[in-house]
N, C-alpha and C. Protein backbone atom coordinates (compact mmCIF):
# COMPACT_ATOMS: atom_id res chain seq x y z
N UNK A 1 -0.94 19.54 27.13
CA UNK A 1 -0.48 19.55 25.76
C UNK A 1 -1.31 18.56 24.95
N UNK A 2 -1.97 18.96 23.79
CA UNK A 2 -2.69 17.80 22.64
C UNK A 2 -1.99 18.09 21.36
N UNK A 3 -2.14 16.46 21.05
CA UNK A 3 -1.30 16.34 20.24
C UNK A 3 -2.58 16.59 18.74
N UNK A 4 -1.87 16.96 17.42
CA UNK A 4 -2.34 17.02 16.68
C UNK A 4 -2.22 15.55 15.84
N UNK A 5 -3.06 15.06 15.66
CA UNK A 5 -3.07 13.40 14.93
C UNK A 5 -3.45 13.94 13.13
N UNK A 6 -4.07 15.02 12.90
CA UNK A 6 -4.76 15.17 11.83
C UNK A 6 -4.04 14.40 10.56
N UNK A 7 -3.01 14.59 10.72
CA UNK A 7 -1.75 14.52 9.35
C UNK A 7 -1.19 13.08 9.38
N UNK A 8 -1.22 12.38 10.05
CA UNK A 8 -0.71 11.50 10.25
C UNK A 8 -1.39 10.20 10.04
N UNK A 9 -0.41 9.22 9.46
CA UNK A 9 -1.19 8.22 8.42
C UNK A 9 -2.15 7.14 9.46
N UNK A 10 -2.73 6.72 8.93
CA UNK A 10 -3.76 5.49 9.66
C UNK A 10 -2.33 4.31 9.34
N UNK A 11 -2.36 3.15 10.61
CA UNK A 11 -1.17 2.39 10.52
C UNK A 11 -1.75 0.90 10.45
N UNK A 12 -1.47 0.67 9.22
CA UNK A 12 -2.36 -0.70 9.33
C UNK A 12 -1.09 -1.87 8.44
N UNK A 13 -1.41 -2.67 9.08
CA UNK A 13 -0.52 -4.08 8.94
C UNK A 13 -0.81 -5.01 8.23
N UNK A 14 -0.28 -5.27 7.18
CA UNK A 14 -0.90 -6.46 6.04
C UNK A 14 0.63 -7.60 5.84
N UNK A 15 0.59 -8.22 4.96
CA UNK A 15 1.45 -9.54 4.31
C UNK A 15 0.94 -9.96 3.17
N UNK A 16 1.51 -10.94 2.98
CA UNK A 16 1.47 -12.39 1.71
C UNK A 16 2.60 -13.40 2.24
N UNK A 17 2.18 -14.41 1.85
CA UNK A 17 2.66 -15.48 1.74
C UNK A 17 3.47 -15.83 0.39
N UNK A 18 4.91 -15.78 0.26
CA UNK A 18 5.65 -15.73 -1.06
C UNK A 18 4.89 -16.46 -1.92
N UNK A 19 5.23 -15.76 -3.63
CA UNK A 19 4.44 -16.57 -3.84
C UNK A 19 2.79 -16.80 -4.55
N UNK A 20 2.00 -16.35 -3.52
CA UNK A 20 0.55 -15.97 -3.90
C UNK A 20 0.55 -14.89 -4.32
N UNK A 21 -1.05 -14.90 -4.39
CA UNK A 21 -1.70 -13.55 -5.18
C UNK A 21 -2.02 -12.86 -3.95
N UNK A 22 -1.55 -11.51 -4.09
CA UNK A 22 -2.59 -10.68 -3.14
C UNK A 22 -3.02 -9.73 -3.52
N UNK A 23 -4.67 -9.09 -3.09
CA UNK A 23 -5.54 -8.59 -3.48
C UNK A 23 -6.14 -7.93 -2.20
N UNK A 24 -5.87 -6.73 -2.42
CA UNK A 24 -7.18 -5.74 -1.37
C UNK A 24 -7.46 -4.66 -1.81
N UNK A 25 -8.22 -4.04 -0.87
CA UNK A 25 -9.15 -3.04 -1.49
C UNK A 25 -9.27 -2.13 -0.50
N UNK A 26 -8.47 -1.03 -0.65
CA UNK A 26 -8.78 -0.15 0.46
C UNK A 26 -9.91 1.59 0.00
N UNK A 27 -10.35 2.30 1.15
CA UNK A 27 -10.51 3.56 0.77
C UNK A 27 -10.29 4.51 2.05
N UNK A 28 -10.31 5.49 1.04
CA UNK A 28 -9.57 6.23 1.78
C UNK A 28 -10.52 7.65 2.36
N UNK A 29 -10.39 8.68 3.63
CA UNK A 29 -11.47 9.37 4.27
C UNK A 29 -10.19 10.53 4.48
N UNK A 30 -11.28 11.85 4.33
CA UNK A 30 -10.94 12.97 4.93
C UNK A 30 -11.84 13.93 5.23
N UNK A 31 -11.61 13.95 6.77
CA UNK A 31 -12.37 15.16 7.70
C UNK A 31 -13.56 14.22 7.21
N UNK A 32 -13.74 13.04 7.91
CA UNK A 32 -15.08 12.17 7.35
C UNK A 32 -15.58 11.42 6.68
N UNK A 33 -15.41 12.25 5.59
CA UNK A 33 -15.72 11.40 4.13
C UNK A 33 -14.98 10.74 3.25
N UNK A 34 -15.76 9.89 2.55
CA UNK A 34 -14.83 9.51 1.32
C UNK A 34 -14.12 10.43 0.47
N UNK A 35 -12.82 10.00 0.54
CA UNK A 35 -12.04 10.55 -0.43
C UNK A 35 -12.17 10.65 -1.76
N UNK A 36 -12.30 11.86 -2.59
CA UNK A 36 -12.66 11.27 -3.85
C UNK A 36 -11.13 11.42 -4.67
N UNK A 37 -11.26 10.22 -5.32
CA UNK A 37 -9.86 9.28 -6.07
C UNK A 37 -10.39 10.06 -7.35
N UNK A 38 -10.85 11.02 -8.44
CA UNK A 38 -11.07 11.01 -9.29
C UNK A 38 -10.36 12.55 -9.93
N UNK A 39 -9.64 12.31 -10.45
CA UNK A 39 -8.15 12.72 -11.15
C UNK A 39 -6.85 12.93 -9.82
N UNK A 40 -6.76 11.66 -8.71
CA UNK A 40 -6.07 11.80 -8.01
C UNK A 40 -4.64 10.97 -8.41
N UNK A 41 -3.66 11.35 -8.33
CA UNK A 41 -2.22 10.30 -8.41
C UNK A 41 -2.19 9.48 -7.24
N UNK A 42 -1.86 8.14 -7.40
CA UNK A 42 -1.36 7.50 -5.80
C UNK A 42 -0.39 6.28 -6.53
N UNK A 43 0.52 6.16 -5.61
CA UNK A 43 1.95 4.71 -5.45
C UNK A 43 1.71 4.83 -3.92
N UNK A 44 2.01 3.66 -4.00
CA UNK A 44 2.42 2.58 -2.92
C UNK A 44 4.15 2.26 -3.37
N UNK A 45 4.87 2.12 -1.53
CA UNK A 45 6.12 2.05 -2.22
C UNK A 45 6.76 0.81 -0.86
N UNK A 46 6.88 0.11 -1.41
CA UNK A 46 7.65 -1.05 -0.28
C UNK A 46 8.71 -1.20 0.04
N UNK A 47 9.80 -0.98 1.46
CA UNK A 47 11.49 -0.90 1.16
C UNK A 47 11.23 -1.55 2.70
N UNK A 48 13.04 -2.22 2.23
CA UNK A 48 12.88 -3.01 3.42
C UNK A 48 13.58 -1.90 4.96
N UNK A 49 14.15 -2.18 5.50
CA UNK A 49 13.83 -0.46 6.64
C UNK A 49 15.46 -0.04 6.62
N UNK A 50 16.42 -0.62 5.70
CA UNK A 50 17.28 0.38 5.23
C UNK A 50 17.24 1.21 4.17
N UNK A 51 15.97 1.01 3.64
CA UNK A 51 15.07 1.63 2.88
C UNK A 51 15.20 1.39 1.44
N UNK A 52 15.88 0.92 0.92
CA UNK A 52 15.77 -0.21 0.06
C UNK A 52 14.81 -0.61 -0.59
N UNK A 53 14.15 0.03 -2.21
CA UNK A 53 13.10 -0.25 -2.63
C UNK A 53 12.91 -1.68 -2.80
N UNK A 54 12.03 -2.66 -2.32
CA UNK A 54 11.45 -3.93 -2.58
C UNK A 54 10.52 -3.73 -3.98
N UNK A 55 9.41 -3.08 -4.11
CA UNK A 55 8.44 -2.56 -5.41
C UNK A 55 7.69 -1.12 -4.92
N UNK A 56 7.38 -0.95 -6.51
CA UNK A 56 6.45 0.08 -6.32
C UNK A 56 5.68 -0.42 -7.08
N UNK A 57 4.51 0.76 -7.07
CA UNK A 57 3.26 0.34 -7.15
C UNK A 57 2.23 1.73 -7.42
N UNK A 58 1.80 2.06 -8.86
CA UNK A 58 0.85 3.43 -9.41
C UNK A 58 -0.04 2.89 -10.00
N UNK A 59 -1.19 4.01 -10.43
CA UNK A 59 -2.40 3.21 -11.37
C UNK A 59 -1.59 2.76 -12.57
N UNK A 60 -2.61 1.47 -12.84
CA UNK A 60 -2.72 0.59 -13.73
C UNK A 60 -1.46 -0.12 -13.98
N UNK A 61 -0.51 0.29 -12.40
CA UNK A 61 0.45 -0.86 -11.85
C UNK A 61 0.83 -0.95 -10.97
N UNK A 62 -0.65 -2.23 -10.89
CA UNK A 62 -1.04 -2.58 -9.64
C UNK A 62 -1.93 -1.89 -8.27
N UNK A 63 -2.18 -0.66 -8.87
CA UNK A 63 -3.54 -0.11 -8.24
C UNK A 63 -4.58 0.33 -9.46
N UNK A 64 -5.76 -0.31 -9.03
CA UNK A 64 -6.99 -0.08 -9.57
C UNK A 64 -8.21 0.70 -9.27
N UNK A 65 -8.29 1.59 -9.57
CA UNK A 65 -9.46 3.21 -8.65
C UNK A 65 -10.89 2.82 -9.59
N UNK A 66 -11.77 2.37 -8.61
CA UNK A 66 -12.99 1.96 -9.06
C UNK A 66 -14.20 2.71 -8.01
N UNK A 67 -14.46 3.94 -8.30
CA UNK A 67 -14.89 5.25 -7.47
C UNK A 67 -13.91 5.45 -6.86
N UNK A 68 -14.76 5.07 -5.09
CA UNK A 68 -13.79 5.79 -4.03
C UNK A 68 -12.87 4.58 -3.17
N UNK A 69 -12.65 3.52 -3.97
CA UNK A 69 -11.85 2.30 -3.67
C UNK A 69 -10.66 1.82 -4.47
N UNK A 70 -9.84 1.70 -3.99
CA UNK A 70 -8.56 0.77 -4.85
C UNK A 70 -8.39 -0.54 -4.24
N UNK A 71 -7.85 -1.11 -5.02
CA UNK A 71 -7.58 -2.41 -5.38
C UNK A 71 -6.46 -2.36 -5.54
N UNK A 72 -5.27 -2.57 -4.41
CA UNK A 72 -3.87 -3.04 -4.70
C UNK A 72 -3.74 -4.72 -4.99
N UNK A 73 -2.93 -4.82 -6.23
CA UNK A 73 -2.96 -6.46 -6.80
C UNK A 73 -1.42 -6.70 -6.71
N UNK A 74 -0.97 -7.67 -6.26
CA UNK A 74 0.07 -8.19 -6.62
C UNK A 74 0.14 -9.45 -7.58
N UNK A 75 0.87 -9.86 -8.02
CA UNK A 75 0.52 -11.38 -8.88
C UNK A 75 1.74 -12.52 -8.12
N UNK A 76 1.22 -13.29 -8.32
CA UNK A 76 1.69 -14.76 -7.65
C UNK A 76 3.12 -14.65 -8.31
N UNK A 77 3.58 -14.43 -9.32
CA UNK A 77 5.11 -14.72 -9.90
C UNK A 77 5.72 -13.30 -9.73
N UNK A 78 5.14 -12.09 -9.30
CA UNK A 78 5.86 -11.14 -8.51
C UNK A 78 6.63 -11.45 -7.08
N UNK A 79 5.71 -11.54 -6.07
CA UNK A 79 5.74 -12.01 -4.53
C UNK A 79 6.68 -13.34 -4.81
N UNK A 80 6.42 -14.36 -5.87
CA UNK A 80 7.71 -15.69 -5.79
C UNK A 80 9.03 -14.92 -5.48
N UNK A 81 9.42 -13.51 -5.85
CA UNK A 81 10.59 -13.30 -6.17
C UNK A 81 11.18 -12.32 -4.78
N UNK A 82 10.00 -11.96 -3.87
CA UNK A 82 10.57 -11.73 -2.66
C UNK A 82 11.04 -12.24 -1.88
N UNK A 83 12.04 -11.66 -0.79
CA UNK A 83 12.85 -12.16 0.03
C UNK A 83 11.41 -12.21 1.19
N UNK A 84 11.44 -13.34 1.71
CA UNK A 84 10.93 -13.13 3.49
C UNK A 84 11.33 -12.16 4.26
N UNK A 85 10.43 -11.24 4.95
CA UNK A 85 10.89 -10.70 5.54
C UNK A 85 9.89 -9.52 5.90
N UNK A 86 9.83 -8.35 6.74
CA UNK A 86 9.30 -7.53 7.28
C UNK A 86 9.88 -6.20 6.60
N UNK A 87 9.22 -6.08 5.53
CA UNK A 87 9.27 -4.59 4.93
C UNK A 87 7.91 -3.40 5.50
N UNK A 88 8.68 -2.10 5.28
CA UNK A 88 7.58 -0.77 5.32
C UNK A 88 7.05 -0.55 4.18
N UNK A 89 5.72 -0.10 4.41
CA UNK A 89 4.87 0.51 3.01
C UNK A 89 4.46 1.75 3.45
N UNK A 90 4.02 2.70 2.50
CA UNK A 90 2.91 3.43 2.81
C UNK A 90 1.87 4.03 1.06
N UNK A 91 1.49 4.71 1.72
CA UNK A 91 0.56 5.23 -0.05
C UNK A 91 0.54 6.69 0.27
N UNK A 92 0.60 7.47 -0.74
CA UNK A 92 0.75 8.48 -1.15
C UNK A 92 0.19 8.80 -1.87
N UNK A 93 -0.76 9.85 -1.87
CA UNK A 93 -2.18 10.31 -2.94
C UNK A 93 -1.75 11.75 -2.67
N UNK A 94 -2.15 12.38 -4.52
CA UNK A 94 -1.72 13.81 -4.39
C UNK A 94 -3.73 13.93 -5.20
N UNK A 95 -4.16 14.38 -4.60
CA UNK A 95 -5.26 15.33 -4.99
C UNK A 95 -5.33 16.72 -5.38
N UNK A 96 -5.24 17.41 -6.37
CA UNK A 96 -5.18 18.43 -6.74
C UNK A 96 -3.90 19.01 -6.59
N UNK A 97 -3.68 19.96 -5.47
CA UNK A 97 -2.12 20.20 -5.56
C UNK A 97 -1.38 19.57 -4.32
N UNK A 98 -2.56 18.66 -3.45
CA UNK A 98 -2.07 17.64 -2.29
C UNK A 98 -1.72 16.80 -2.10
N UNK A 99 -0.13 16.84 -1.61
CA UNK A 99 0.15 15.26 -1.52
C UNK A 99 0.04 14.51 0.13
N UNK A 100 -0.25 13.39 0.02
CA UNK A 100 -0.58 13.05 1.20
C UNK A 100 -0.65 11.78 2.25
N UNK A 101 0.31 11.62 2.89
CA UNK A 101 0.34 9.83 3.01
C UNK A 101 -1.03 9.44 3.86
N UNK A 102 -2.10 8.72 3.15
CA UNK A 102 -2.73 8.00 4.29
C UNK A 102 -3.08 6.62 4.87
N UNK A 103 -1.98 6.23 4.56
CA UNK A 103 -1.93 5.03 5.50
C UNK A 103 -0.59 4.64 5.40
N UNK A 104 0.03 3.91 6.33
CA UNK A 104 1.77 3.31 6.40
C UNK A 104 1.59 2.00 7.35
N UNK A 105 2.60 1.38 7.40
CA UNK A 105 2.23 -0.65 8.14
C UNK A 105 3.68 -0.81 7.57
N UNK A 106 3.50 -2.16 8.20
CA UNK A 106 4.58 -3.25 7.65
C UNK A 106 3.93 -3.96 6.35
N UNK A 107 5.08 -4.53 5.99
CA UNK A 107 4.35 -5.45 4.84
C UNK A 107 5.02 -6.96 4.96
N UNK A 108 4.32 -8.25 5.82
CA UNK A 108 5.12 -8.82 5.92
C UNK A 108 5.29 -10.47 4.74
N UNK A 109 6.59 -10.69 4.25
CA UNK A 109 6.31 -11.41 3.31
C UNK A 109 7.53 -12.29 4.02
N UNK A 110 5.95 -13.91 4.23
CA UNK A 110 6.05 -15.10 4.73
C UNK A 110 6.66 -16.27 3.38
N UNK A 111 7.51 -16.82 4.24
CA UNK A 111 8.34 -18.45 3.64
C UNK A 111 7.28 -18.90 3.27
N UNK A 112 7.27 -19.41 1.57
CA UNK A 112 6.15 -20.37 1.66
C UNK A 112 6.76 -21.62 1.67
N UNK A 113 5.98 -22.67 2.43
CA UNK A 113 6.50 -24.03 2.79
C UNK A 113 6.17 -25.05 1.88
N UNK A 114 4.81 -24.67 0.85
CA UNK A 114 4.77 -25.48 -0.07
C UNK A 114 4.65 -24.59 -1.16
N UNK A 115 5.57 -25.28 -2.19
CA UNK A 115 6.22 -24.88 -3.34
C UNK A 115 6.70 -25.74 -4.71
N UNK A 116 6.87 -25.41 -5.40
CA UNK A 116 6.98 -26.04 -6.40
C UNK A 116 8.79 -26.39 -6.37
């Protein structure tokens, strides 16, 4: 028996530290190549695993499509206002008439110890 993986998101694991800024930059591939982001929709959606929206997240809040790369931003006085703790994410891009999760993780948001 083989399993079909095709559909299924890449699982990758990120954080912040309450608090800070966070900034990355992901892109995204299909059947190979770069994905092209250009008239594509995408959110990012964070809940903690009773599923419980923590934030969301669409262009020009808080994702930035610069070609075939985004830039998820959080800001430092957003993240102050999270709880610690081990939330799920994933992203969701609809290309044409496709919607499509490719990638899902934890999102884990660390105590900060120094603080104001």
């Amino acid at each position: 028996m083989q399993t079909n993986n095709a559909y299924v998101p890449a699982i990758y694991n990120t954080g912040i530290v309450r608090g800070d800024y966070y900034s990355e930059v992901f892109t995204f591939t299909a059947e190979g190549e770069a994905l092209s982001l250009e008239n594509a929709t995408m959110r990012v959606q964070v809940r903690d695993r009773s599923g419980r929206l923590l934030d969301e997240f669409t262009q020009d809040d808080g994702l930035t499509v610069d070609g075939n790369e985004v830039n998820w931003v959080i800001a430092s006085a957003t993240t102050a206002e999270y709880t610690p703790d081990t939330y799920i994410y994933d992203w969701e891009i609809t290309t044409s008439d496709q919607t499509r999760t490719y990638v899902a993780g934890t999102f884990q948001v660390l105590k900060d110890i120094t603080y104001a």
